[in-house]
N, C-alpha and C. Protein backbone atom coordinates (compact mmCIF):
# COMPACT_ATOMS: atom_id res chain seq x y z
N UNK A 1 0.83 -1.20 0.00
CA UNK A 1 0.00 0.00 0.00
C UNK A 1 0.87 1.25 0.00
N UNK A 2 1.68 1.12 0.44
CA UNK A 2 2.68 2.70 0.66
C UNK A 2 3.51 2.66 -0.83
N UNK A 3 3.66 1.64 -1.52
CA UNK A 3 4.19 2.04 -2.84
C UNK A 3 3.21 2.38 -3.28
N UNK A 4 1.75 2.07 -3.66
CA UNK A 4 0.93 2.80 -4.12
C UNK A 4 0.38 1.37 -5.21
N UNK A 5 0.97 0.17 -5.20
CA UNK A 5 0.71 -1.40 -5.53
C UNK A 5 0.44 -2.17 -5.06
N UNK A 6 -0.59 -2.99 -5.51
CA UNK A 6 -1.23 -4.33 -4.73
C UNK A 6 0.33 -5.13 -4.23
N UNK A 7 0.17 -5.78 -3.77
CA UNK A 7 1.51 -6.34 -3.09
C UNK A 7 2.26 -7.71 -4.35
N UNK A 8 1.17 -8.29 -4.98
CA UNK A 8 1.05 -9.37 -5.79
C UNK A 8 1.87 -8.97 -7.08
N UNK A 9 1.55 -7.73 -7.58
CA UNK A 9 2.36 -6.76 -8.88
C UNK A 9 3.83 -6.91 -8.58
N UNK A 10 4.16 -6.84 -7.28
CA UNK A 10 5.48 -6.39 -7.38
C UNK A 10 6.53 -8.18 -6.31
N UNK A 11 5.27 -9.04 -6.29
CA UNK A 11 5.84 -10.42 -5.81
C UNK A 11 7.15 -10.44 -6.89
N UNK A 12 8.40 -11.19 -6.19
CA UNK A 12 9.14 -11.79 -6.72
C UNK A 12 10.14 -11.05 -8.02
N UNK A 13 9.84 -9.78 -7.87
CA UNK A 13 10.55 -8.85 -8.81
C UNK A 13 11.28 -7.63 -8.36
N UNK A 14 12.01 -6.86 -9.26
CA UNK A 14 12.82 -6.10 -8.38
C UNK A 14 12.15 -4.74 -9.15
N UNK A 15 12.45 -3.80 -8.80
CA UNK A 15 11.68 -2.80 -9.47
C UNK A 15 12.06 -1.56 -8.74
N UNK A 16 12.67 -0.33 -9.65
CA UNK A 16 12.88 0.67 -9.39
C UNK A 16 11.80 1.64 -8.96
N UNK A 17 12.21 2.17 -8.09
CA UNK A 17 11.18 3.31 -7.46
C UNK A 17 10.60 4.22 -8.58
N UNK A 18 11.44 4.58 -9.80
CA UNK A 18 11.14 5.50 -10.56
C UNK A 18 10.32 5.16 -11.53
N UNK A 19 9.89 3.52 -11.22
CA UNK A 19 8.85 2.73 -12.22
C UNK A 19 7.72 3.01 -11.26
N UNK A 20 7.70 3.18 -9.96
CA UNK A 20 6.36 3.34 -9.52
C UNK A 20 5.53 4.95 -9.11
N UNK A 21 6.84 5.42 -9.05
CA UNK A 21 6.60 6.84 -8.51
C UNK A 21 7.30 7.85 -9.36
N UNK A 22 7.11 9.18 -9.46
CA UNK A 22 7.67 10.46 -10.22
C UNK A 22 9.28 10.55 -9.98
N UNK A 23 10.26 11.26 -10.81
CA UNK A 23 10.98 11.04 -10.17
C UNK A 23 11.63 11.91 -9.41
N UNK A 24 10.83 13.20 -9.49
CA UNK A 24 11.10 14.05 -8.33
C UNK A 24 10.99 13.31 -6.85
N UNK A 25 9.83 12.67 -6.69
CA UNK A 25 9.55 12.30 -5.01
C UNK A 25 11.10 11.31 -4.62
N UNK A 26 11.37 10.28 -6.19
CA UNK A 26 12.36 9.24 -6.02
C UNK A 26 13.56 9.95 -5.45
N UNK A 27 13.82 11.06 -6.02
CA UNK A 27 14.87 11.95 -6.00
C UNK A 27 14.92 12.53 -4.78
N UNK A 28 13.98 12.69 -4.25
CA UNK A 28 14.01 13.55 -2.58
C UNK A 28 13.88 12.60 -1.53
N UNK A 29 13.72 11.40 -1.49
CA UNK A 29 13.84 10.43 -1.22
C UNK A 29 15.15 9.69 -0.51
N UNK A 30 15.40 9.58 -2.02
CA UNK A 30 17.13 9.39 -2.10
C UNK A 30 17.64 10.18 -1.32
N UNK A 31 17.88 11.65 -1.98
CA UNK A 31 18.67 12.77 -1.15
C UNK A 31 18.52 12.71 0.24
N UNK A 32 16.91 12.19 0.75
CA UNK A 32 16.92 12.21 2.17
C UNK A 32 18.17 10.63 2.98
N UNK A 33 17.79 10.09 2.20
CA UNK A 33 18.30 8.75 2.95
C UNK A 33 19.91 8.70 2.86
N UNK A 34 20.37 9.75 1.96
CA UNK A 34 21.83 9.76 1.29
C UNK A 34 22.62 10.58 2.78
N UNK A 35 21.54 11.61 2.84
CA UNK A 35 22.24 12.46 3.95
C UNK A 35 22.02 12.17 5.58
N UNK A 36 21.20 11.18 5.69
CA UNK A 36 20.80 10.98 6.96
C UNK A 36 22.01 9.87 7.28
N UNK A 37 22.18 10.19 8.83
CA UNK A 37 23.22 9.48 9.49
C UNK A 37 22.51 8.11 9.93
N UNK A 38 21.12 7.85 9.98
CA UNK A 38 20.79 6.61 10.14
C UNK A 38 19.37 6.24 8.93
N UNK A 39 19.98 5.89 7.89
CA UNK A 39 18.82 5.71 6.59
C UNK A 39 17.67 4.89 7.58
N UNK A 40 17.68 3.88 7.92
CA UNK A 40 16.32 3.14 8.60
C UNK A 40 15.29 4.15 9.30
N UNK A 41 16.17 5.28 10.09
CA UNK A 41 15.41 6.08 10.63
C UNK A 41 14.23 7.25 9.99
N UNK A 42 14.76 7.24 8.41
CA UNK A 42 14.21 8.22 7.50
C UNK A 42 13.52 7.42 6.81
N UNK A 43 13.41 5.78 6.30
CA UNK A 43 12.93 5.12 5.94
C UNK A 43 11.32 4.95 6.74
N UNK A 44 11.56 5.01 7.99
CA UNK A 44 10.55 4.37 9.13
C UNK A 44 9.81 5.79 8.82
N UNK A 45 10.24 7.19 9.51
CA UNK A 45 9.79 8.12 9.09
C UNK A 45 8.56 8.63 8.20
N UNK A 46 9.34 7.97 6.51
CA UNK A 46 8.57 7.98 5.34
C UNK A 46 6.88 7.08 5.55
N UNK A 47 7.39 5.61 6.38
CA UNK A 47 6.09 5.24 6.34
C UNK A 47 5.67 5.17 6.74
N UNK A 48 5.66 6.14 8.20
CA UNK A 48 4.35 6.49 8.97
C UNK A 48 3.65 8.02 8.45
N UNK A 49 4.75 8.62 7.84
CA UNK A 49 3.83 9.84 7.02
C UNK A 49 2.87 9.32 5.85
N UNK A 50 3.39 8.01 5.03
CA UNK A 50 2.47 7.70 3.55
C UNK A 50 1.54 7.13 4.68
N UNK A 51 2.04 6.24 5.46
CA UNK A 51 0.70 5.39 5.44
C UNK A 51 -0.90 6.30 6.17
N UNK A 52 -0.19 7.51 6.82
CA UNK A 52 -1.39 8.09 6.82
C UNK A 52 -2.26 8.47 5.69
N UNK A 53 -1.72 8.85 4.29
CA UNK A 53 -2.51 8.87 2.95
C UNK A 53 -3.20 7.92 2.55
N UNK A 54 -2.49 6.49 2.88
CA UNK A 54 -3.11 5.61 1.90
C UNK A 54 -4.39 4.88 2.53
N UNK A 55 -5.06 4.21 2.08
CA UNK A 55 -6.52 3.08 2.76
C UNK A 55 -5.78 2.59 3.45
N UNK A 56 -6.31 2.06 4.72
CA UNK A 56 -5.77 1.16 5.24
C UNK A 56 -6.22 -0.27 4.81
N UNK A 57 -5.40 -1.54 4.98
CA UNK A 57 -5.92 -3.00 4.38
C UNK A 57 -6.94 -3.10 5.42
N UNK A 58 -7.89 -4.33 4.89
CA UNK A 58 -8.77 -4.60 5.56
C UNK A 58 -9.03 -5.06 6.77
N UNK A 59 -9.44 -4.39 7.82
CA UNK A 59 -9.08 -4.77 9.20
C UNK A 59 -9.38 -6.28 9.56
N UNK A 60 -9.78 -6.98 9.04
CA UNK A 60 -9.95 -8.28 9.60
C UNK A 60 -8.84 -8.86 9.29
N UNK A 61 -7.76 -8.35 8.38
CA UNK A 61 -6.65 -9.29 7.88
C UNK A 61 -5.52 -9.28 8.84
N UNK A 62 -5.64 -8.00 9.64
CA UNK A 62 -5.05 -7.91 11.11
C UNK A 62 -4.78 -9.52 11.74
N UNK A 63 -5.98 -9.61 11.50
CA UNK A 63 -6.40 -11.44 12.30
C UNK A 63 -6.29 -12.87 11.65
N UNK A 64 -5.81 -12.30 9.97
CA UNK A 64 -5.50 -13.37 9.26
C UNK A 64 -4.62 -13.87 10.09
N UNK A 65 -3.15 -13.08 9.83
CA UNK A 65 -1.72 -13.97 10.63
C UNK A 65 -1.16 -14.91 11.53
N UNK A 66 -2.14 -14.48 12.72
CA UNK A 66 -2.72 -15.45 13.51
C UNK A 66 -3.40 -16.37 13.76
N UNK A 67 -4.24 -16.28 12.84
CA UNK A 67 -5.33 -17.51 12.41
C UNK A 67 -4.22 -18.93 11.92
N UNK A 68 -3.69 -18.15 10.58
CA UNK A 68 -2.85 -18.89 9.91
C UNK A 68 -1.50 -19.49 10.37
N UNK A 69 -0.82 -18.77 11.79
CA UNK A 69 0.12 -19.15 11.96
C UNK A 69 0.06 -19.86 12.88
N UNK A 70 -1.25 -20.20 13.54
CA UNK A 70 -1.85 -20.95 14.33
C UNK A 70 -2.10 -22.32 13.69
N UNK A 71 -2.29 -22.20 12.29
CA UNK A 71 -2.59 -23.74 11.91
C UNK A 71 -3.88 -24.08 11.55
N UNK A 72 -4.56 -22.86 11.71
CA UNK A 72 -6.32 -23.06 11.07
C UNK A 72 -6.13 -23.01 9.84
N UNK A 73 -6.77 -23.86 9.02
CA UNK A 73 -7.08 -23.81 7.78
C UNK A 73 -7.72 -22.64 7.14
N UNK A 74 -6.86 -22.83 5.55
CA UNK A 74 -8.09 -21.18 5.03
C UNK A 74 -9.49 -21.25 5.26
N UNK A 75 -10.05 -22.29 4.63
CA UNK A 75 -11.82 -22.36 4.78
C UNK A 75 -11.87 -21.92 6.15
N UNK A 76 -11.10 -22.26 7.03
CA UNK A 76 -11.75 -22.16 8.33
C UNK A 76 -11.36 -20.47 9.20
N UNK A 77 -10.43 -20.01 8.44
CA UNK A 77 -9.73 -18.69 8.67
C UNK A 77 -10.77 -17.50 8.13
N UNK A 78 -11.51 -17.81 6.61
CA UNK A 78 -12.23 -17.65 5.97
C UNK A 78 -13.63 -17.33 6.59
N UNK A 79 -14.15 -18.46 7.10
CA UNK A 79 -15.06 -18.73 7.90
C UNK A 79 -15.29 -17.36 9.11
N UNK A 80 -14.33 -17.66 9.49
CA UNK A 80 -13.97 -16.66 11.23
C UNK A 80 -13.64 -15.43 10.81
N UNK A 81 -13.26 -14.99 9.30
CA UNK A 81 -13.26 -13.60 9.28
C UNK A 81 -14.51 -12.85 9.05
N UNK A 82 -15.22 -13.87 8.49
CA UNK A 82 -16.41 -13.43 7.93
C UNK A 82 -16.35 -13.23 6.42
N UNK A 83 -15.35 -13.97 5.58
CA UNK A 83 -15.33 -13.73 4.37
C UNK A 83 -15.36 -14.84 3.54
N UNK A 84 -15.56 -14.72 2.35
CA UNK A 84 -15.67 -16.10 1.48
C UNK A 84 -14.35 -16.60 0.93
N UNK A 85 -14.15 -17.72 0.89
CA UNK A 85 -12.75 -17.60 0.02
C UNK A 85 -12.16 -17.34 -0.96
N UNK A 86 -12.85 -16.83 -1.42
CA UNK A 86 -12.84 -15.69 -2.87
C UNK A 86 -12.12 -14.82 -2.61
N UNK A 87 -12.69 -13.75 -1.86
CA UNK A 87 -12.55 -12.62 -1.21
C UNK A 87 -11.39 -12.60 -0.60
N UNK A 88 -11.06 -13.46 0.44
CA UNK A 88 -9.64 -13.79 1.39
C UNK A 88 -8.97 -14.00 0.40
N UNK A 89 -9.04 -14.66 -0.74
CA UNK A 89 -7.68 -14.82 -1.65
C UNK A 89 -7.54 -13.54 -1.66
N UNK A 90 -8.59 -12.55 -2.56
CA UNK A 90 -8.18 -11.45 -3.60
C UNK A 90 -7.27 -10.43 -2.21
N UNK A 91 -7.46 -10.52 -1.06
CA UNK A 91 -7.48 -9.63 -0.46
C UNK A 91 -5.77 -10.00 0.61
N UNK A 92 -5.85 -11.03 0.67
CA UNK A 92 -4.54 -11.86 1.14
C UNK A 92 -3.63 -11.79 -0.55
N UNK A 93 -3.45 -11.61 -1.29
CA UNK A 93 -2.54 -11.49 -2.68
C UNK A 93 -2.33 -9.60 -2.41
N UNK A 94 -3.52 -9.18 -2.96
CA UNK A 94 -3.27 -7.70 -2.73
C UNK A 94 -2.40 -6.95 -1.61
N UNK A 95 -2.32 -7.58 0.00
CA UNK A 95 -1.82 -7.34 1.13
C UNK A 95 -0.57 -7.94 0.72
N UNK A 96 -0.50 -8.73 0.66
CA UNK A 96 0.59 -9.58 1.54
C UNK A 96 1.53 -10.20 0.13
N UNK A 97 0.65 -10.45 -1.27
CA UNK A 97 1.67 -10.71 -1.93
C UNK A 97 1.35 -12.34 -2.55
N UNK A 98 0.77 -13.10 -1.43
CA UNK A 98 -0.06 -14.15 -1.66
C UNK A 98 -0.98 -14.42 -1.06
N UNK A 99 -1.51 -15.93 -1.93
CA UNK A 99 -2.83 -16.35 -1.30
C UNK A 99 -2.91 -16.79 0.42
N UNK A 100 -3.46 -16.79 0.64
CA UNK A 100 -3.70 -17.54 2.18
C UNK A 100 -2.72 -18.76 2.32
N UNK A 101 -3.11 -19.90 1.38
CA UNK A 101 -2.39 -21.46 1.82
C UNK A 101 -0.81 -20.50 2.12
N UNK A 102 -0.62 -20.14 0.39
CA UNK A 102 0.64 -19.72 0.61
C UNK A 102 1.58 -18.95 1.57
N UNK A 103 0.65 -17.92 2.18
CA UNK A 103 0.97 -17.41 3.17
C UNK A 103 1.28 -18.33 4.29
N UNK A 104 0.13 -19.45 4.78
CA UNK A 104 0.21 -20.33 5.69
C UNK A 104 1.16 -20.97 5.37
N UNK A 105 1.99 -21.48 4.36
CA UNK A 105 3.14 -22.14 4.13
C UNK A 105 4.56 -21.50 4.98
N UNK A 106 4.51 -19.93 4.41
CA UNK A 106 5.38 -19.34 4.94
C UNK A 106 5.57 -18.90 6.03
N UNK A 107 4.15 -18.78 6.74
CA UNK A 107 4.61 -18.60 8.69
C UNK A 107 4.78 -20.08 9.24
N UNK A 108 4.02 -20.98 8.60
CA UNK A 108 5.17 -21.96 9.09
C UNK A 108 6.16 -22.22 9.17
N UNK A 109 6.93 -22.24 7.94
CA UNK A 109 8.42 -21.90 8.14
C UNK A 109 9.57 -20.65 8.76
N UNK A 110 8.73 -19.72 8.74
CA UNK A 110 9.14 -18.71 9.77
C UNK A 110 9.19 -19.17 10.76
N UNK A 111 7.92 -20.25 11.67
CA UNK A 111 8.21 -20.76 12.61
C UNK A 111 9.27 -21.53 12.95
N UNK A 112 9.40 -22.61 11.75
CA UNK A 112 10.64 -23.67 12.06
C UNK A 112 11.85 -22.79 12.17
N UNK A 113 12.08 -21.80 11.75
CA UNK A 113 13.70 -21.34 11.72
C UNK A 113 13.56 -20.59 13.09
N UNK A 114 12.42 -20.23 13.76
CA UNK A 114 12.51 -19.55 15.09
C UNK A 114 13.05 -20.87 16.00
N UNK A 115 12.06 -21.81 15.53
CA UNK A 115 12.23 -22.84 16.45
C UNK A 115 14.15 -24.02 16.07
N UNK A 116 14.19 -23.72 15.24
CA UNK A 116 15.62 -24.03 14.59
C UNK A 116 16.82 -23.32 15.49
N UNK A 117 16.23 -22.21 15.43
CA UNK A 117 17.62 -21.02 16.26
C UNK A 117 17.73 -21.39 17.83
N UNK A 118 16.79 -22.39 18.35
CA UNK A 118 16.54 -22.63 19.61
C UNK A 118 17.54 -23.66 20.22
N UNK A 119 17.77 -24.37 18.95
CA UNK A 119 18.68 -25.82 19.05
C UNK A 119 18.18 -27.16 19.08
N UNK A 120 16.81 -26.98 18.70
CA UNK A 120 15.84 -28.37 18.61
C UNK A 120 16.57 -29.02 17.47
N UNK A 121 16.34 -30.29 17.64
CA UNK A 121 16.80 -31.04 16.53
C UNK A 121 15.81 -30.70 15.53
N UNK A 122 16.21 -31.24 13.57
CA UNK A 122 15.71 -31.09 13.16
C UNK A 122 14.15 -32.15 13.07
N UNK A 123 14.28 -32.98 13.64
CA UNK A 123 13.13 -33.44 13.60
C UNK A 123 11.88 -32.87 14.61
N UNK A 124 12.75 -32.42 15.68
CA UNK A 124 11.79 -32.07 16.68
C UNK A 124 11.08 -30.54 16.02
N UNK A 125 12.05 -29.97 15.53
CA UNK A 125 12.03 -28.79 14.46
C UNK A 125 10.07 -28.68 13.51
N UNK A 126 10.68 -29.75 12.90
CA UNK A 126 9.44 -30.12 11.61
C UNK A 126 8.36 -30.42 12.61
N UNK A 127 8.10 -31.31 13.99
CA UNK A 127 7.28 -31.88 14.55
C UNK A 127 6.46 -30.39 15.05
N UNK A 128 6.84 -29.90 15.64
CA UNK A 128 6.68 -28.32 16.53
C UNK A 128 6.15 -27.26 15.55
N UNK A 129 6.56 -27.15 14.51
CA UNK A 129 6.69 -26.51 13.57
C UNK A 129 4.90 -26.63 12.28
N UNK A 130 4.62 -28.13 13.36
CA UNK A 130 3.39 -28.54 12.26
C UNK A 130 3.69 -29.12 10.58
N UNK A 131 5.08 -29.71 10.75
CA UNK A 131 5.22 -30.86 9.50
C UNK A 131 4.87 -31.89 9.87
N UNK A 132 4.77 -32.88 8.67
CA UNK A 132 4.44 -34.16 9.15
C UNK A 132 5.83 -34.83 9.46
N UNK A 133 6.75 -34.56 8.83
CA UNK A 133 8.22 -35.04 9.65
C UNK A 133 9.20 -34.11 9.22
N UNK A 134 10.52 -34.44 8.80
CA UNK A 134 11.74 -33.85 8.72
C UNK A 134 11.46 -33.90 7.12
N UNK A 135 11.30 -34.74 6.35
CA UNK A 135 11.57 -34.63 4.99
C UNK A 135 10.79 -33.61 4.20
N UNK A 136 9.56 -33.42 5.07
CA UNK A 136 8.66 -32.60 4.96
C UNK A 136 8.55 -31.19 5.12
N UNK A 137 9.65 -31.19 6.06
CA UNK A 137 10.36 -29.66 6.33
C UNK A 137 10.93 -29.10 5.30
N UNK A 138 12.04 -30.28 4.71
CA UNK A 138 13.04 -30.10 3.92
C UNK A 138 12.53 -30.01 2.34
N UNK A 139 11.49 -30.56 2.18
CA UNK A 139 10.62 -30.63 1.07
C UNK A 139 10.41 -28.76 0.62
N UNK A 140 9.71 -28.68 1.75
CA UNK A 140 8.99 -26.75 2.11
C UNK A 140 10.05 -25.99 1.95
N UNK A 141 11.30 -26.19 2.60
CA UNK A 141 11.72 -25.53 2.39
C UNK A 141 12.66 -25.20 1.13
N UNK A 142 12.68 -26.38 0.19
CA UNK A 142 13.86 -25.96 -0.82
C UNK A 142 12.58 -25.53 -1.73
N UNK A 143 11.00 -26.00 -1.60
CA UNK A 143 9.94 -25.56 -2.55
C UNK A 143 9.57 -23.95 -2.23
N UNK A 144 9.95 -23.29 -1.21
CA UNK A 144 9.93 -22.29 -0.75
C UNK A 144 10.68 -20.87 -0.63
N UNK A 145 11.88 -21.81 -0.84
CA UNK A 145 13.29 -20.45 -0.85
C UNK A 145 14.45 -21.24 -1.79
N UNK A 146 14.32 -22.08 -2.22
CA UNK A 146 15.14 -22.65 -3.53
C UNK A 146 16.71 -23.13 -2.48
N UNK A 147 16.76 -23.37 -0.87
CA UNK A 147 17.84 -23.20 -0.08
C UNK A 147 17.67 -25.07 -0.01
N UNK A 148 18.45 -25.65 0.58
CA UNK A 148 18.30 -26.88 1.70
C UNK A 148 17.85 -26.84 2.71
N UNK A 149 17.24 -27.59 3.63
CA UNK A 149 16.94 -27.00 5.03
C UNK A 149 18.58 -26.79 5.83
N UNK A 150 19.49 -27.34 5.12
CA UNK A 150 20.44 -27.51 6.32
C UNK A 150 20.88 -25.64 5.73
N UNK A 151 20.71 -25.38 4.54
CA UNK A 151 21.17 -23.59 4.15
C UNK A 151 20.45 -22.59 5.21
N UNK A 152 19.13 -23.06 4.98
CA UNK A 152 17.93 -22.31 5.96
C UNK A 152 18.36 -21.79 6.94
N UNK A 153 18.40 -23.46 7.59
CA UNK A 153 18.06 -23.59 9.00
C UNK A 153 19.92 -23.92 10.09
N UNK A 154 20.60 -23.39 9.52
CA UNK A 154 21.64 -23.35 10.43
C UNK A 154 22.27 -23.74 11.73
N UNK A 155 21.10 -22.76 12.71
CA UNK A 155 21.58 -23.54 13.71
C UNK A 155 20.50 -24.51 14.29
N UNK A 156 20.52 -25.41 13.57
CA UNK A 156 20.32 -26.62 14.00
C UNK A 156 20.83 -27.66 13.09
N UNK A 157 22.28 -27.84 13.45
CA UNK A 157 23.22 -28.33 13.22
C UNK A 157 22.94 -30.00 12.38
N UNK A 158 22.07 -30.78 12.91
CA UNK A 158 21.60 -31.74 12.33
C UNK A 158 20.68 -32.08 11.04
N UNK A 159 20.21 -30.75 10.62
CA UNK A 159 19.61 -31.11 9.63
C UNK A 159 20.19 -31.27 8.01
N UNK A 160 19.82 -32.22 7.52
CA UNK A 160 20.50 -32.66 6.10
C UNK A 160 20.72 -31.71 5.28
């Protein structure tokens, strides 16, 4: 929303600011972040000033993340938002970049690498994590980030 693009347009691509925006704003932008002694700080800045311009996403999607990283199914995430699954797709792609499952794919694995950094083995990893085992981890994750789990997932030293 603060580029001013559904989130889905700009999945998986790289794309210059001056393709989405004028390039005066790109330009003052820059200049700001060039001269600031801490760029993150002028970055953060920028998007609490846009995001006051723009719509905000749909407040129930607040409650997607949790739904999903909990392990509820879409139909059933769907269900509890009060939306159809139509709707939760178009609206989970536009936000976030993808659909729901997909999303639910990826806070799972966000989970395993939290739970990875802990020192669980990798099986205990995948179990905790809501895989059905280790191969299953390792499956997600090279279908997910093109890595191994053992690239991923580091410290947890045991995994293949």
């Amino acid at each position: 929303a603060l580029l001013g693009v559904a989130a889905h347009e700009l999945r998986d691509r790289r794309t210059d600011l001056a393709d989405l925006w004028p390039a005066a704003r790109v330009r003052a932008l820059v200049g700001h972040l060039e001269a600031a002694d801490r760029p993150a700080r002028v970055l953060d800045a920028w998007a609490a000033r846009h995001a006051a311009d723009r719509p905000a996403p749909d407040p129930r999607l607040l409650h997607l993340v949790p739904l999903l990283a909990a392990g509820t199914s879409v139909a059933d995430a769907a269900a509890t938002l009060g939306l159809g699954p139509r709707r939760l797709h178009q609206l989970s792609r536009e936000t976030f970049g993808y659909g729901p499952k997909t999303l639910a794919r990826i806070l799972r694995l966000a989970r395993a690498r939290e739970l990875a950094a802990t020192g669980l083995s990798a099986a205990e990893t995948a179990h905790r994590a809501g895989y059905a085992d280790q191969p299953h981890l390792s499956r997600e994750v090279r279908a997910l980030t093109g890595l191994t789990a053992g690239e991923l997932l580091r410290d947890s030293p045991d995994l293949p």
